[in-house]
N, C-alpha and C. Protein backbone atom coordinates (compact mmCIF):
# COMPACT_ATOMS: atom_id res chain seq x y z
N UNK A 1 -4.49 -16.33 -16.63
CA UNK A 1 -4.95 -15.51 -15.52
C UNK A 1 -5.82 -14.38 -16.06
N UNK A 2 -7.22 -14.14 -15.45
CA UNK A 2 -8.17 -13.36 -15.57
C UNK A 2 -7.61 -12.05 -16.03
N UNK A 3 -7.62 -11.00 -16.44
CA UNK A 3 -6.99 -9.38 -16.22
C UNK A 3 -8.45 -8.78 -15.31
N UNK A 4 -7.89 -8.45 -13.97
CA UNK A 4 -9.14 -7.68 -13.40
C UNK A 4 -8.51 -6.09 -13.39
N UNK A 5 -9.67 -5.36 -13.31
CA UNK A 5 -9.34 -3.93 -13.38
C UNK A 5 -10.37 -3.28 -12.18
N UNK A 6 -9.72 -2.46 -11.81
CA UNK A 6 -9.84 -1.97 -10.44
C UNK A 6 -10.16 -0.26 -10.49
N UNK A 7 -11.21 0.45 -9.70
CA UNK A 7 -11.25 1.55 -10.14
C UNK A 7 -9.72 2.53 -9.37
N UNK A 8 -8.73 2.68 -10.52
CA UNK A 8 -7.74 3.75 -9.69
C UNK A 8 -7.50 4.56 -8.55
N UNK A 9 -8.66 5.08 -8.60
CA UNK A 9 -8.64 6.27 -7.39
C UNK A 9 -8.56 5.61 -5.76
N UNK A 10 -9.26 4.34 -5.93
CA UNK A 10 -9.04 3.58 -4.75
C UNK A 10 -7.89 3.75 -4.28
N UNK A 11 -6.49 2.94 -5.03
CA UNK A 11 -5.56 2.80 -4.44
C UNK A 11 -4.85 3.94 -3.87
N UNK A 12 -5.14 4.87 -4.52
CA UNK A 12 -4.73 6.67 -3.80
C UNK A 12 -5.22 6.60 -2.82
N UNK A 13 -6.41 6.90 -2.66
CA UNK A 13 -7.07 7.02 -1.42
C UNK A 13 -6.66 6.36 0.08
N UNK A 14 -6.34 5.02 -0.50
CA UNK A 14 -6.01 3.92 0.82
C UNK A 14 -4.58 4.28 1.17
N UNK A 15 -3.63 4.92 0.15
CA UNK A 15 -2.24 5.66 0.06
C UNK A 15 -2.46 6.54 1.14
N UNK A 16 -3.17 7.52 0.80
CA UNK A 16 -3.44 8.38 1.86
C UNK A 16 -3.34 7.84 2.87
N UNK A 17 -4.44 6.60 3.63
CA UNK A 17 -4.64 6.36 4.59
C UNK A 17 -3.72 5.41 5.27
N UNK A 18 -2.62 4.81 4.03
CA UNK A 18 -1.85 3.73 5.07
C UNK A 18 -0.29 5.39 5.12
N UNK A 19 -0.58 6.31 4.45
CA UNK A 19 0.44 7.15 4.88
C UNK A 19 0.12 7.86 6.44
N UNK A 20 -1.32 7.97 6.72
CA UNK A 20 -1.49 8.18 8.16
C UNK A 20 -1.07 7.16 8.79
N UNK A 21 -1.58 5.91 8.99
CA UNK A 21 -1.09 4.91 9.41
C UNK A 21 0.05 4.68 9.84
N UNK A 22 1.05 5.07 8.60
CA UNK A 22 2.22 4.78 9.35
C UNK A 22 2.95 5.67 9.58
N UNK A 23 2.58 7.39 9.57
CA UNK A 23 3.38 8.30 9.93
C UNK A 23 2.83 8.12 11.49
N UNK A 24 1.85 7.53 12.26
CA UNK A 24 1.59 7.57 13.41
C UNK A 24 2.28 6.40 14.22
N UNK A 25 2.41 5.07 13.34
CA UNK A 25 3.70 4.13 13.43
C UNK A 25 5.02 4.69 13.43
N UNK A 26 5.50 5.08 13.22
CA UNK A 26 7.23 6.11 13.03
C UNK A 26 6.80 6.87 14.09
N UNK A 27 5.82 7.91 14.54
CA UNK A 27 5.96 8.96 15.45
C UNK A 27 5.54 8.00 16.73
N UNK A 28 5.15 7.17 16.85
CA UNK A 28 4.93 6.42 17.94
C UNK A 28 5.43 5.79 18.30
N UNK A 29 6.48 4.99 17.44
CA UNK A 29 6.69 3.93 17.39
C UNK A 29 6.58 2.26 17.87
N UNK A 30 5.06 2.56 17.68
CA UNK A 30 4.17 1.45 17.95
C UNK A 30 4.34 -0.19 16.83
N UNK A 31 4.55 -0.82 17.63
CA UNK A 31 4.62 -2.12 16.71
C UNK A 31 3.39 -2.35 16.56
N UNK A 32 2.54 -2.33 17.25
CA UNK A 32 0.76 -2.51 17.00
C UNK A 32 0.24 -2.00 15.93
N UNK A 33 0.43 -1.07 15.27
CA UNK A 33 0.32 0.55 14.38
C UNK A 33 0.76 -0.42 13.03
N UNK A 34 2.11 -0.71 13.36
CA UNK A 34 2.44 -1.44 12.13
C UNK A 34 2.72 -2.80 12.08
N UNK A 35 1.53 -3.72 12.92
CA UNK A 35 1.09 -5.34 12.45
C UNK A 35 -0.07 -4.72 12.05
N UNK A 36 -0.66 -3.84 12.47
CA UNK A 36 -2.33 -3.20 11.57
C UNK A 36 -2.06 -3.12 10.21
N UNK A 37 -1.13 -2.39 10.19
CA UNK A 37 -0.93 -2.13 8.76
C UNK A 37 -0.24 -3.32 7.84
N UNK A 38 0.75 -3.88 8.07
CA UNK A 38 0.99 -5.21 8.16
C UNK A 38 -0.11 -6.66 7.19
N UNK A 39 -1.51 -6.19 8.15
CA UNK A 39 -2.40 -7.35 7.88
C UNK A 39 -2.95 -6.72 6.91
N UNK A 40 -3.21 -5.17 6.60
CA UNK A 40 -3.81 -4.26 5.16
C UNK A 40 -3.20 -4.64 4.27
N UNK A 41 -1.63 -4.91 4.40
CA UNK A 41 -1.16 -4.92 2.96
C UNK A 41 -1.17 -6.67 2.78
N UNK A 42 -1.33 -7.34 3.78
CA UNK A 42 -1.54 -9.07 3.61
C UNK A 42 -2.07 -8.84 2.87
N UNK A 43 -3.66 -8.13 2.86
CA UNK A 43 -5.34 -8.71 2.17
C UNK A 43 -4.66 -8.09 1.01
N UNK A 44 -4.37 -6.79 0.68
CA UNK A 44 -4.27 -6.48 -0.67
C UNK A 44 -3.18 -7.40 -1.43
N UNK A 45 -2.09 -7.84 -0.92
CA UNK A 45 -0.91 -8.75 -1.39
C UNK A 45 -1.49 -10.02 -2.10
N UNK A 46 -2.38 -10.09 -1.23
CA UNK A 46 -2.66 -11.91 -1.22
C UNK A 46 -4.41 -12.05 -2.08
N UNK A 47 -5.16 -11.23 -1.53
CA UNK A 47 -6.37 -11.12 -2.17
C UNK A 47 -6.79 -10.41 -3.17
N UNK A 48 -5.93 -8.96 -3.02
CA UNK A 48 -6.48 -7.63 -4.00
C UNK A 48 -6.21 -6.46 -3.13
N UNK A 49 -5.72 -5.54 -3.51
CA UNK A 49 -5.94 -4.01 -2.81
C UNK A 49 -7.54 -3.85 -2.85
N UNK A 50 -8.40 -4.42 -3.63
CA UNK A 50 -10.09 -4.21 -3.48
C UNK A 50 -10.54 -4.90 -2.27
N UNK A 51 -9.85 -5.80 -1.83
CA UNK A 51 -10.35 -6.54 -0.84
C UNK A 51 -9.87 -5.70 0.33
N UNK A 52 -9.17 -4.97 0.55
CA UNK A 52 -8.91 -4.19 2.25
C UNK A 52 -9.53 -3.51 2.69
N UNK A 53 -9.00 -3.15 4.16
CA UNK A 53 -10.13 -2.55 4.75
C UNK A 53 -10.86 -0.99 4.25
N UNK A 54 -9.20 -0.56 3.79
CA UNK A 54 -9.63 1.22 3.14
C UNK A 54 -9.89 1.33 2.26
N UNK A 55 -10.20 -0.08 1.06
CA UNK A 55 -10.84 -0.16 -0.05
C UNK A 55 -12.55 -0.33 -0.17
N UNK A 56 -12.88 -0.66 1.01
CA UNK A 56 -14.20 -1.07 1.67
C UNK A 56 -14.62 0.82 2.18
N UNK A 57 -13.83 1.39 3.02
CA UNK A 57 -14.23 2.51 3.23
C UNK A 57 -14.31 3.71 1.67
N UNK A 58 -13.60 3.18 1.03
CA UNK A 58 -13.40 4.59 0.22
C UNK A 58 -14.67 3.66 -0.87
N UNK A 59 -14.95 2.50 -0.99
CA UNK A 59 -16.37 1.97 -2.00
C UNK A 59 -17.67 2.79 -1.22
N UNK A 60 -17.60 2.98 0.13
CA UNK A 60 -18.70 3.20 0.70
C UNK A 60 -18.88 4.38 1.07
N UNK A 61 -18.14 4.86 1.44
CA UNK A 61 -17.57 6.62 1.94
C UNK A 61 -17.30 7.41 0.51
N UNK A 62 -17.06 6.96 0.26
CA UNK A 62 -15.66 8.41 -0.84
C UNK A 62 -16.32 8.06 -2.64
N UNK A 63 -16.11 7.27 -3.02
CA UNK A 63 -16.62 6.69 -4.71
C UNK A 63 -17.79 7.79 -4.41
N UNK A 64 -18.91 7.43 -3.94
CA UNK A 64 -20.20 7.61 -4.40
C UNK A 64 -20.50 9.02 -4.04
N UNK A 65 -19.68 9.75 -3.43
CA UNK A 65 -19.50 11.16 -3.86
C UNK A 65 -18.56 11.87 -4.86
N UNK A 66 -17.91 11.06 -5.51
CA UNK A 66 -16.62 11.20 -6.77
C UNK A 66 -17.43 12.00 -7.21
N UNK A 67 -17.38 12.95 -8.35
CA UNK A 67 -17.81 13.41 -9.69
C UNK A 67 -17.37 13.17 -11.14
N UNK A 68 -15.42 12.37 -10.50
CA UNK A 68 -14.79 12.87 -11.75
C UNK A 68 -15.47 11.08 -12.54
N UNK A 69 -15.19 11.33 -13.79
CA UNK A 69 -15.33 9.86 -14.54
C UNK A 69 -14.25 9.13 -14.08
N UNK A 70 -14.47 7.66 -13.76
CA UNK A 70 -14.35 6.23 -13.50
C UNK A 70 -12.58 5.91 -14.67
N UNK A 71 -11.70 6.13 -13.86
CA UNK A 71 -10.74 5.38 -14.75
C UNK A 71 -10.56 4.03 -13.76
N UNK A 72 -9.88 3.12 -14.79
CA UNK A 72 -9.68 2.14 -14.17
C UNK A 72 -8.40 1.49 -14.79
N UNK A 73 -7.57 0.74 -13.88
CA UNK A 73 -6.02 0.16 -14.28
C UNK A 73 -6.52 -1.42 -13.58
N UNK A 74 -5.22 -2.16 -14.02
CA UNK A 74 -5.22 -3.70 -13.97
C UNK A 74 -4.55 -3.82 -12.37
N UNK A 75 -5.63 -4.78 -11.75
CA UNK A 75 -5.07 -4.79 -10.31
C UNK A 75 -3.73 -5.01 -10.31
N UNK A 76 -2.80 -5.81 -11.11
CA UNK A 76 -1.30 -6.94 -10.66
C UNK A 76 -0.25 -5.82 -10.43
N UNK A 77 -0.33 -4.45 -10.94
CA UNK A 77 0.62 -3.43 -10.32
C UNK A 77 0.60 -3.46 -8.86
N UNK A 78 -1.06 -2.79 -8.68
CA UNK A 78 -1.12 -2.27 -7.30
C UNK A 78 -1.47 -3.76 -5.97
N UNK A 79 -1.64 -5.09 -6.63
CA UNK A 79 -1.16 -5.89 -6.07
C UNK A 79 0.19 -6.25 -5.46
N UNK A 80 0.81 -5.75 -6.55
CA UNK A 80 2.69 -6.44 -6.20
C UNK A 80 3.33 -4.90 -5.47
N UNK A 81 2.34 -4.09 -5.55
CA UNK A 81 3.23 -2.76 -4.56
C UNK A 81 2.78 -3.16 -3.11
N UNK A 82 1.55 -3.75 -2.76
CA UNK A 82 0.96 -4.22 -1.30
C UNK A 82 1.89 -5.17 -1.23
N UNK A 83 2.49 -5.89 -2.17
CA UNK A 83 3.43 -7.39 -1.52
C UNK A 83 4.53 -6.75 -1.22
N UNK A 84 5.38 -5.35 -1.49
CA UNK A 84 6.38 -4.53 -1.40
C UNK A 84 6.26 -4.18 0.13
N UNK A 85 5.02 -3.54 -0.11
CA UNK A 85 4.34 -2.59 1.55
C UNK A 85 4.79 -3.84 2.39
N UNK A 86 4.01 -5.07 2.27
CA UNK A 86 3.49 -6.16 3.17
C UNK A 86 5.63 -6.39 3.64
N UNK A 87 6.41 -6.36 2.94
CA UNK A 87 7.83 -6.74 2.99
C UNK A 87 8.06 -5.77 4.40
N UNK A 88 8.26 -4.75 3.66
CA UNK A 88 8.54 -3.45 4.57
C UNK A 88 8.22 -3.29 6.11
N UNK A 89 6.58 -3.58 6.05
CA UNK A 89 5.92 -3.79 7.53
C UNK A 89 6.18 -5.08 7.93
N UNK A 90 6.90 -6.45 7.37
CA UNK A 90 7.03 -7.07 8.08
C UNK A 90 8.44 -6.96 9.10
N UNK A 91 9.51 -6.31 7.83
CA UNK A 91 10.63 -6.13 8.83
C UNK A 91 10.41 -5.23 9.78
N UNK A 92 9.50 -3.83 9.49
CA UNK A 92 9.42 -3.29 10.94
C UNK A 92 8.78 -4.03 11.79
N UNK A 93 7.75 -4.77 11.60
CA UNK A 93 7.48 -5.51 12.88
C UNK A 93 8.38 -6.48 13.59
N UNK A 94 9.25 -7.52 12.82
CA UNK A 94 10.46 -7.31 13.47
C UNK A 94 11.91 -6.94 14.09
N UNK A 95 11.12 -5.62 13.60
CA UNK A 95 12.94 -5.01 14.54
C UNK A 95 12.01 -4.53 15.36
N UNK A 96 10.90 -4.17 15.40
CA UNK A 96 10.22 -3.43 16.43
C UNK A 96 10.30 -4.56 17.93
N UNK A 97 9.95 -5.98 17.45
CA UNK A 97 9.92 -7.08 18.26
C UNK A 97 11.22 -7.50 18.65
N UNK A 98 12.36 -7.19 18.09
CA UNK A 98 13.48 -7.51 18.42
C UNK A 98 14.79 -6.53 19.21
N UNK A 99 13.79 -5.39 19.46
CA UNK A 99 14.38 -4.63 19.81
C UNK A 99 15.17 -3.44 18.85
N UNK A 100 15.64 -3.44 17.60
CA UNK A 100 16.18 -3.08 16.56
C UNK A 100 15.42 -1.91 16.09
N UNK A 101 15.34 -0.68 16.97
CA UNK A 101 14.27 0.71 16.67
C UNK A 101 15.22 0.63 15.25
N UNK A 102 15.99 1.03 14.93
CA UNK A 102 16.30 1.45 13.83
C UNK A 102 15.91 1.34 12.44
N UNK A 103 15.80 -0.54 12.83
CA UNK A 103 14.95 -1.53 11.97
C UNK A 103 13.61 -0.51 11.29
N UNK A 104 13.32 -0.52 12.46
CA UNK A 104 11.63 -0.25 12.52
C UNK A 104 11.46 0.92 11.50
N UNK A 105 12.42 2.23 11.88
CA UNK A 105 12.15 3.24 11.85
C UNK A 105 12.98 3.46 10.13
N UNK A 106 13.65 2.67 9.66
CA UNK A 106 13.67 2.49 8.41
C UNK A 106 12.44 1.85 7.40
N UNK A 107 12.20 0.94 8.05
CA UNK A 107 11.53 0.06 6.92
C UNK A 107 9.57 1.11 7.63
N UNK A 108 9.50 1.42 8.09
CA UNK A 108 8.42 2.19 8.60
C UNK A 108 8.48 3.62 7.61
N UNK A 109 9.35 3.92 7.81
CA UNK A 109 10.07 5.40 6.70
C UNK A 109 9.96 5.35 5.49
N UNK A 110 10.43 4.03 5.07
CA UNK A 110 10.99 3.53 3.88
C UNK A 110 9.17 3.44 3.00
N UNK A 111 8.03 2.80 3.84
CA UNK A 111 6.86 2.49 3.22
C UNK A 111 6.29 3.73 3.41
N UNK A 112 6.33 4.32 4.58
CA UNK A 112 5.57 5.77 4.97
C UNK A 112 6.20 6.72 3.23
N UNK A 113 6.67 6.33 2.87
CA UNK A 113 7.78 7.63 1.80
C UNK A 113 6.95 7.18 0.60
N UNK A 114 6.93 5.56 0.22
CA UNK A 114 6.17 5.28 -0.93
C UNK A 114 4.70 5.24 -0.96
N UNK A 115 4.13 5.40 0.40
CA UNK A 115 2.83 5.79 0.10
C UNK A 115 2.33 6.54 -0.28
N UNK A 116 3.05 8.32 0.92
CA UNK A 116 3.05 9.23 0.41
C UNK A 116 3.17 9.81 -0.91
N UNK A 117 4.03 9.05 -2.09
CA UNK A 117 4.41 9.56 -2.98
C UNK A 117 2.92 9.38 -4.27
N UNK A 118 2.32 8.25 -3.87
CA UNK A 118 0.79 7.81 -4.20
C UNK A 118 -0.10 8.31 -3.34
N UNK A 119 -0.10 8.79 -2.40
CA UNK A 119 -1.52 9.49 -2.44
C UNK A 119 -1.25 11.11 -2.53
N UNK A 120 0.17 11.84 -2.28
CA UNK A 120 0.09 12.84 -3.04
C UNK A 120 0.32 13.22 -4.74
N UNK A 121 0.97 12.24 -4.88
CA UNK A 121 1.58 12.47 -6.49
C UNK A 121 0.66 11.67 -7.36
N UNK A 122 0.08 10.47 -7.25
CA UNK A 122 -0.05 9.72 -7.89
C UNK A 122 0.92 8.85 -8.48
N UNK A 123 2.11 8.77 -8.01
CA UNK A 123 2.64 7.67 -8.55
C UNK A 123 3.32 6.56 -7.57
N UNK A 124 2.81 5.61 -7.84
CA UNK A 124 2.79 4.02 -7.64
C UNK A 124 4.30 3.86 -7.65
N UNK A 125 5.25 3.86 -6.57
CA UNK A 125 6.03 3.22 -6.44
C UNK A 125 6.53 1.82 -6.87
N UNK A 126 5.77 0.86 -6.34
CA UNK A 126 5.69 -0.81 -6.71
C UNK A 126 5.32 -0.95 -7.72
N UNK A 127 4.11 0.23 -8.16
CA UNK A 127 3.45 -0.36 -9.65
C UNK A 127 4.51 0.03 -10.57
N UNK A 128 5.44 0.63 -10.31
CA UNK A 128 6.82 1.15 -11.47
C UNK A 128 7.83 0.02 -11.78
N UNK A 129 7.79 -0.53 -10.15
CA UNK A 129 8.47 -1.50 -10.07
C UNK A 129 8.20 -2.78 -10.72
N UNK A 130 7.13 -3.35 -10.42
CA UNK A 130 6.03 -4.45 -11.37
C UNK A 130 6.04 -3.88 -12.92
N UNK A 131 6.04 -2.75 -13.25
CA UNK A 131 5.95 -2.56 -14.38
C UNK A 131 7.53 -2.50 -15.39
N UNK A 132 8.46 -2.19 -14.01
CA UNK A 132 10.18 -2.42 -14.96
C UNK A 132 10.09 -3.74 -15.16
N UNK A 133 10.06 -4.50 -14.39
CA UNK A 133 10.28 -6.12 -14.27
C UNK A 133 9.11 -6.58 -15.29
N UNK A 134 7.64 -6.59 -15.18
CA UNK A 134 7.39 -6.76 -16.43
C UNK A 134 8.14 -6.51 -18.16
N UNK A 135 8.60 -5.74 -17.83
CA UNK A 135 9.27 -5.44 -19.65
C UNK A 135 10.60 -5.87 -19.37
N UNK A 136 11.12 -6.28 -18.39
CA UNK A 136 12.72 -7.11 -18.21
C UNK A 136 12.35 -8.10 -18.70
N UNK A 137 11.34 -8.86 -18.33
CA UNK A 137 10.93 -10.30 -18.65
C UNK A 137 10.00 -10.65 -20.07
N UNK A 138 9.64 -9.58 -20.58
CA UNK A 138 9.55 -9.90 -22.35
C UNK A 138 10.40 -9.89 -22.82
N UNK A 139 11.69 -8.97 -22.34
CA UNK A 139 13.21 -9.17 -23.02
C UNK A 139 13.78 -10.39 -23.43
């Protein structure tokens, strides 16, 4: 398998934006809010976090006013944290569909918390996670 590398700052950025996303999912508690978000973390799960929609806005919007220099990390972290996200929003979408607010308002909480923690902190929840389990499995 290829190693692709991805410019970093992206995945912050889209952090930011799936933390709006779904703090307006939890305060709304809109199931719509979070199948949107839902299908964001499909494309990044399944295709790339480069391939989504807020990876498309922040290439076209946000990069090309950057100043700072270009770091870049290996997509398969911030891939397997979108397959985490993609988990999360699927159970809220069904407890949201099943009636089960609680459902919702956990697993909505639960992703709203690890986004936040990447687009304010910088650190990658899933990518910690992908990265324990990587070194479990050279063991």
């Amino acid at each position: 398998m290829q190693n692709i590398e991805i410019d970093a700052r992206g995945p912050r950025f889209s952090a930011a934006l799936t933390t709006v996303v779904l703090a307006v999912a939890l305060v709304t508690g809109s199931i719509w809010v979070a199948a949107f978000q839902a299908v964001v973390f499909a494309i990044g799960a399944f295709k790339g976090p480069q391939f989504t929609p807020y990876a498309f806005i922040y290439r076209t919007l946000i990069k090309p006013r950057l100043k700072s220099p270009l770091r870049t990390e290996d997509v398969r972290p911030p891939k397997f944290a979108q397959s985490i996200g993609l988990a999360f929003a699927v159970v809220a979408v069904a407890g949201a569909a099943t009636g089960a607010s609680v459902v919702f308002t956990v697993a909505v909480a639960s992703a709203l918390a690890a986004a936040f923690l990447n687009a304010a902190f910088d650190f990658c929840l899933g990518c910690q996670v992908y990265l324990l389990l990587a070194r479990l499995r050279s063991n």
